[in-house]
PDB file of N, CA and C in Angstrom:
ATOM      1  N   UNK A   1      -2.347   8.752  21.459  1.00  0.00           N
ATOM      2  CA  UNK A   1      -2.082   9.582  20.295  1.00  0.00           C
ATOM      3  C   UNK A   1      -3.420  10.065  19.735  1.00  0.00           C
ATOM      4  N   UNK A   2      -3.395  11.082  19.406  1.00  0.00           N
ATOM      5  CA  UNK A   2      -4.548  11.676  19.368  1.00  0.00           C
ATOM      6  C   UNK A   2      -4.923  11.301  17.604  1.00  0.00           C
ATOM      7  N   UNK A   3      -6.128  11.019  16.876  1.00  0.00           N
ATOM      8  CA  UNK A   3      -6.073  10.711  15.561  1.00  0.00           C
ATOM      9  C   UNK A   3      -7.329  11.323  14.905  1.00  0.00           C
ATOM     10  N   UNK A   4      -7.162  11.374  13.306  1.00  0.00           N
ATOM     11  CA  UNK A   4      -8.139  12.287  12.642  1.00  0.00           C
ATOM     12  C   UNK A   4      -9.642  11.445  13.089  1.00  0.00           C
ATOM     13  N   UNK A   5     -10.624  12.179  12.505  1.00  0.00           N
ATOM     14  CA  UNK A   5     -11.936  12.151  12.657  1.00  0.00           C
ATOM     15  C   UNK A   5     -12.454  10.821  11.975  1.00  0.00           C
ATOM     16  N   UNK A   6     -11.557  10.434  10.982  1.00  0.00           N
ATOM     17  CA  UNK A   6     -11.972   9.369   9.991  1.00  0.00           C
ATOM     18  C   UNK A   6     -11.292   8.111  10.507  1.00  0.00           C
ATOM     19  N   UNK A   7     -10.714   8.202  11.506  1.00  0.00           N
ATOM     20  CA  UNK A   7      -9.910   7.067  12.236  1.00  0.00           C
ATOM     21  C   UNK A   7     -10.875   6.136  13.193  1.00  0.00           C
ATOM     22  N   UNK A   8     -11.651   5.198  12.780  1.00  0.00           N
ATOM     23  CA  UNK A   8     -12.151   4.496  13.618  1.00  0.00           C
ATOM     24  C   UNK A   8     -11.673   3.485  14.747  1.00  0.00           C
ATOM     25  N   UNK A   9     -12.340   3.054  15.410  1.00  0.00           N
ATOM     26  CA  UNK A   9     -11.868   2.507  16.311  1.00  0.00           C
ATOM     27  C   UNK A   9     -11.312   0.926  16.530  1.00  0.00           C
ATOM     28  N   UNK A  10     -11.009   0.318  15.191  1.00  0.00           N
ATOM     29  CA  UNK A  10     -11.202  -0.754  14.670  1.00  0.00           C
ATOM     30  C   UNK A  10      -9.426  -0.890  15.003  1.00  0.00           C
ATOM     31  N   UNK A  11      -8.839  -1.893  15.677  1.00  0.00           N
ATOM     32  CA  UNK A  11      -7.125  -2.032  15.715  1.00  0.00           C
ATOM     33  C   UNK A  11      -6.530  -1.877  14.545  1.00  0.00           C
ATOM     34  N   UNK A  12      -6.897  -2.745  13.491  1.00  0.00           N
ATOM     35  CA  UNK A  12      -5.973  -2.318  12.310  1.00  0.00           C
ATOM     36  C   UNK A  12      -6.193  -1.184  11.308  1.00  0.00           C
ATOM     37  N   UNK A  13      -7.673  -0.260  11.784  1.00  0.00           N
ATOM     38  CA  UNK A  13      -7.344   0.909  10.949  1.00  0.00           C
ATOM     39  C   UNK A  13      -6.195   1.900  11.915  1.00  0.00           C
ATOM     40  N   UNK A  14      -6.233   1.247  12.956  1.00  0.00           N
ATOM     41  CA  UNK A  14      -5.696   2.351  14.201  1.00  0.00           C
ATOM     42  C   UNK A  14      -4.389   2.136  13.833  1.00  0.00           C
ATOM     43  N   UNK A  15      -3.801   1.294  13.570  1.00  0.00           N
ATOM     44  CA  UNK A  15      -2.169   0.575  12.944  1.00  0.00           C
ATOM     45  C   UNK A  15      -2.163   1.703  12.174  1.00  0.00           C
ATOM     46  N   UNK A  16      -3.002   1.394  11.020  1.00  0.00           N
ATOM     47  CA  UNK A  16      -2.612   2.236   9.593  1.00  0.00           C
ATOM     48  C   UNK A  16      -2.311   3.678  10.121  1.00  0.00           C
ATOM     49  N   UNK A  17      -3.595   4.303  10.485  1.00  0.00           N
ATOM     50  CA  UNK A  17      -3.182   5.662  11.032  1.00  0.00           C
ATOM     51  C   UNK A  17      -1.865   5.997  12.042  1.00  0.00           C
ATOM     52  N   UNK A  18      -2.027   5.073  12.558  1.00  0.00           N
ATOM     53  CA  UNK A  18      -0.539   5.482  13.766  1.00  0.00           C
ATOM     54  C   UNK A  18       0.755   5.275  12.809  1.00  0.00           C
ATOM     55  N   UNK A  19       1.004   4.195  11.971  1.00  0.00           N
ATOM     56  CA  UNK A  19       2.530   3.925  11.462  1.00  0.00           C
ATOM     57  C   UNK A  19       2.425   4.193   9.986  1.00  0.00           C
ATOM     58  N   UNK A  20       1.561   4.308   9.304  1.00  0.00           N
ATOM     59  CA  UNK A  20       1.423   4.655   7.914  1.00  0.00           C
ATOM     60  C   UNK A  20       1.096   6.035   7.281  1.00  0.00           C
ATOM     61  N   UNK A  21      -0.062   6.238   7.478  1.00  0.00           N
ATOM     62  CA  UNK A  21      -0.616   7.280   7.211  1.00  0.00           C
ATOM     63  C   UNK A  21       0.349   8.772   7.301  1.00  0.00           C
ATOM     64  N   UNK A  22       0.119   9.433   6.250  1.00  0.00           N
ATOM     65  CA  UNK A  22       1.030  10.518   6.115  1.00  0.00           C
ATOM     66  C   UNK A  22       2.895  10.098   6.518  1.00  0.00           C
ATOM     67  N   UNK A  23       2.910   9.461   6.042  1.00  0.00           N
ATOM     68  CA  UNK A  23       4.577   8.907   6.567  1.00  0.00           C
ATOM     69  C   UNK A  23       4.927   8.656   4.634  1.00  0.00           C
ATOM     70  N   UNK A  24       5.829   9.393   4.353  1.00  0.00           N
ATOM     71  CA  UNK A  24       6.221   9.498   3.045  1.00  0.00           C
ATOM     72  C   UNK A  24       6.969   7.714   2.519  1.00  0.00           C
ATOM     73  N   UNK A  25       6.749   7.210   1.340  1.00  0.00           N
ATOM     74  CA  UNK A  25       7.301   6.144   1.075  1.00  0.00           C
ATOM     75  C   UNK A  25       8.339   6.441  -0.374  1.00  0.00           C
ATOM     76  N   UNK A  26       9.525   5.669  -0.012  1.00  0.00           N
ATOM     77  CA  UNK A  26      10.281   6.397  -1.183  1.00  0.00           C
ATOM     78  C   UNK A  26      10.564   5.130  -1.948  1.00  0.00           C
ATOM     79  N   UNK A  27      10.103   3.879  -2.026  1.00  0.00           N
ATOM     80  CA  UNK A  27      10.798   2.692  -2.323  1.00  0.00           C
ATOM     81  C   UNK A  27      10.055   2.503  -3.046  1.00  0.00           C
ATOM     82  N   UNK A  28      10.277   1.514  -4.352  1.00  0.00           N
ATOM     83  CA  UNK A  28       9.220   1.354  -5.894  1.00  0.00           C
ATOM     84  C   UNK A  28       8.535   0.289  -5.124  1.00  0.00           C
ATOM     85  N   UNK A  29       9.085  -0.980  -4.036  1.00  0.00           N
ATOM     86  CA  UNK A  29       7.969  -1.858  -3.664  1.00  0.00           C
ATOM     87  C   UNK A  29       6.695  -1.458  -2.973  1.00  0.00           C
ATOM     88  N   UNK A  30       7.265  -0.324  -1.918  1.00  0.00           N
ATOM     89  CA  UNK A  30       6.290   0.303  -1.241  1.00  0.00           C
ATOM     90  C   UNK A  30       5.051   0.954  -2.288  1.00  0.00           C
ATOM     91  N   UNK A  31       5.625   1.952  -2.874  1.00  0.00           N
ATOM     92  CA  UNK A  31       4.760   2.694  -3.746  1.00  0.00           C
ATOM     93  C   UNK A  31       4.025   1.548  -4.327  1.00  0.00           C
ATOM     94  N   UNK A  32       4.668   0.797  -4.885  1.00  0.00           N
ATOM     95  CA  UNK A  32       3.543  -0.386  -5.979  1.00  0.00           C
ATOM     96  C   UNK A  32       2.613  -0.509  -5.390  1.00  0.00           C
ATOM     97  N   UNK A  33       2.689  -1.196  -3.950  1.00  0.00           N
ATOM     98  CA  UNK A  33       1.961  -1.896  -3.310  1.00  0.00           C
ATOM     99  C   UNK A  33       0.764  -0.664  -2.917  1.00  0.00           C
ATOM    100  N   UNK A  34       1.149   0.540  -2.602  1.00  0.00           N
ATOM    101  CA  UNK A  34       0.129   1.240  -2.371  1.00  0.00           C
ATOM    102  C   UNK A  34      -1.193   1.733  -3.914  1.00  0.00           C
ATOM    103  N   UNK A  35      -0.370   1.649  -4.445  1.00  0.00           N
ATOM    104  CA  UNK A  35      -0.848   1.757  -6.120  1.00  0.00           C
ATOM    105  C   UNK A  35      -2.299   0.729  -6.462  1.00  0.00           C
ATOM    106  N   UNK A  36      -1.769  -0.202  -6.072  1.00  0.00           N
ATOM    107  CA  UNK A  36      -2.609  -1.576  -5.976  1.00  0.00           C
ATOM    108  C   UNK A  36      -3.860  -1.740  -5.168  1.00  0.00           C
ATOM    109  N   UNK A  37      -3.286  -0.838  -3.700  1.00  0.00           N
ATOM    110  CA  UNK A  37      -4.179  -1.086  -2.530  1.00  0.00           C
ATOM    111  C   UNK A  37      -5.101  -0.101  -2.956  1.00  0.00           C
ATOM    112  N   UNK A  38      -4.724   1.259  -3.317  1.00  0.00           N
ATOM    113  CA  UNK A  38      -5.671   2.053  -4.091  1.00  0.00           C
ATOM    114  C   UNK A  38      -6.537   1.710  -5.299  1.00  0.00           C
ATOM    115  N   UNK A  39      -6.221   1.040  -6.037  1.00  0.00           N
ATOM    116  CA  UNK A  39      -7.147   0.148  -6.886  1.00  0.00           C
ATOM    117  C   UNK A  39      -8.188  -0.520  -6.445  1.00  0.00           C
ATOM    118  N   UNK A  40      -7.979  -2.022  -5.747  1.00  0.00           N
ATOM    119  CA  UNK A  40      -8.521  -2.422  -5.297  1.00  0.00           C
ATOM    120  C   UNK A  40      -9.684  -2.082  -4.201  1.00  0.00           C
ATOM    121  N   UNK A  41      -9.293  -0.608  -3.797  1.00  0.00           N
ATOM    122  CA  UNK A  41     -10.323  -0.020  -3.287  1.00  0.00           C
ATOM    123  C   UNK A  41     -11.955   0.222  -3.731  1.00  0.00           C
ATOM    124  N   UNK A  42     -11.366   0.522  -4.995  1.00  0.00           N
ATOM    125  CA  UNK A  42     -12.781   1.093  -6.125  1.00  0.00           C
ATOM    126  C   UNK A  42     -14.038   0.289  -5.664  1.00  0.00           C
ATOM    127  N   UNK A  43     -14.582   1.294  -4.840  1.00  0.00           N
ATOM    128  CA  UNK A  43     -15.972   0.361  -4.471  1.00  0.00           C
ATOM    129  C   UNK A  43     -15.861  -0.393  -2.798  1.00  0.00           C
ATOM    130  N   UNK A  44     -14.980  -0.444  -2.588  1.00  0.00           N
ATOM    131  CA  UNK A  44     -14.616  -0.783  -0.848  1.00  0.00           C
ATOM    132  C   UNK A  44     -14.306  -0.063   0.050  1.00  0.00           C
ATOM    133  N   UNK A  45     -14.445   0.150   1.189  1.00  0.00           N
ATOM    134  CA  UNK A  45     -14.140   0.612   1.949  1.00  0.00           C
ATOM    135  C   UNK A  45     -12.862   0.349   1.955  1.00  0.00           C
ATOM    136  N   UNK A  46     -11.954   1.478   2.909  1.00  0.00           N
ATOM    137  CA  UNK A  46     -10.454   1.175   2.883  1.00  0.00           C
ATOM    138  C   UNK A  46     -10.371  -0.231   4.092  1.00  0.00           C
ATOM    139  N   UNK A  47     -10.696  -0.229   5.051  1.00  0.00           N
ATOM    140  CA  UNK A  47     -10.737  -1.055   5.846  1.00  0.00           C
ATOM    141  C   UNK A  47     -10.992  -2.579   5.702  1.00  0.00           C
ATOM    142  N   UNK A  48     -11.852  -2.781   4.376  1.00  0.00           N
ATOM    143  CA  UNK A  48     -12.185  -4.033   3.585  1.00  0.00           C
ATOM    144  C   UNK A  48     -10.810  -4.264   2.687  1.00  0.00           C
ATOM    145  N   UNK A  49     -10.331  -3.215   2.636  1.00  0.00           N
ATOM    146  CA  UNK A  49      -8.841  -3.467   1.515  1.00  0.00           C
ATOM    147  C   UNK A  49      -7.013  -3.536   2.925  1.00  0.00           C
ATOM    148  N   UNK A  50      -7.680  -2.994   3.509  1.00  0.00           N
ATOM    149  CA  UNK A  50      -6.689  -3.121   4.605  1.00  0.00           C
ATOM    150  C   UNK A  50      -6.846  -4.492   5.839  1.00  0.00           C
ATOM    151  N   UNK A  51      -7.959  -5.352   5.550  1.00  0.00           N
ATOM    152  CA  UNK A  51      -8.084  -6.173   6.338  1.00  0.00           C
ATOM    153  C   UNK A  51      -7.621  -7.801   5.199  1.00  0.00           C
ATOM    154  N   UNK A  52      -7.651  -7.350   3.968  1.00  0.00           N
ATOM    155  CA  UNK A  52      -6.964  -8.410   2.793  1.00  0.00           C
ATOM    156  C   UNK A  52      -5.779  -7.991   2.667  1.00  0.00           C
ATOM    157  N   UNK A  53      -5.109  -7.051   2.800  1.00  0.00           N
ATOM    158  CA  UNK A  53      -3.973  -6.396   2.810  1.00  0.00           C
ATOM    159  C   UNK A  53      -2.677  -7.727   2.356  1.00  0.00           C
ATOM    160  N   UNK A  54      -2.712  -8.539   3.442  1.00  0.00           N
ATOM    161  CA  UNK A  54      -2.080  -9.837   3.312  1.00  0.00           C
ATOM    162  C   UNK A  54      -2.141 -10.862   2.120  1.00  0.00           C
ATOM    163  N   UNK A  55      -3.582 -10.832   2.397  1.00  0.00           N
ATOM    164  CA  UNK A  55      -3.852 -11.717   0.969  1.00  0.00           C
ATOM    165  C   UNK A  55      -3.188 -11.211  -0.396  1.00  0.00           C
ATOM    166  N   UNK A  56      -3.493 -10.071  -0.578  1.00  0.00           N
ATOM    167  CA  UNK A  56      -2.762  -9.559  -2.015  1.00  0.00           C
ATOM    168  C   UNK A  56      -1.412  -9.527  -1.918  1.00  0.00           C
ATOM    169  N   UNK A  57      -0.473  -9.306  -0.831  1.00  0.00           N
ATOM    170  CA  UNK A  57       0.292  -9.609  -1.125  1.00  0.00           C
ATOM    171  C   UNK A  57       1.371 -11.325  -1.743  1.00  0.00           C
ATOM    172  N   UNK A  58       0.668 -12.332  -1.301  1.00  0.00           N
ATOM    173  CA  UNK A  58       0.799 -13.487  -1.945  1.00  0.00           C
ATOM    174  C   UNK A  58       0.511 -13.682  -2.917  1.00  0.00           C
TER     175      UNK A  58
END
């Protein structure tokens, strides 16, 4: 599958881009959770927030 320019080569950014990315979410848990993950970004790389991904959710 061919992927954007900002898609590194790292497996779980490659996840995100292949099954997430641009794929619309219509559910209030989903959205929250992205709400959050965007927060927690401030100052991180997405990949530093997508590799705790788990953790925040507990």
């Amino acid at each position: 599958m061919p992927r954007c320019f900002w898609c590194p080569e790292d497996p779980l950014y490659a996840a995100y881009h292949d099954q997430e990315w641009g794929v619309p979410l219509r559910d209030a848990h989903g959205l929250f959770e992205l709400l959050l993950l965007e927060g927690f970004q401030a100052g991180l790389s997405w990949i530093t927030v997508l590799r705790k991904r788990e953790h925040y959710r507990k």
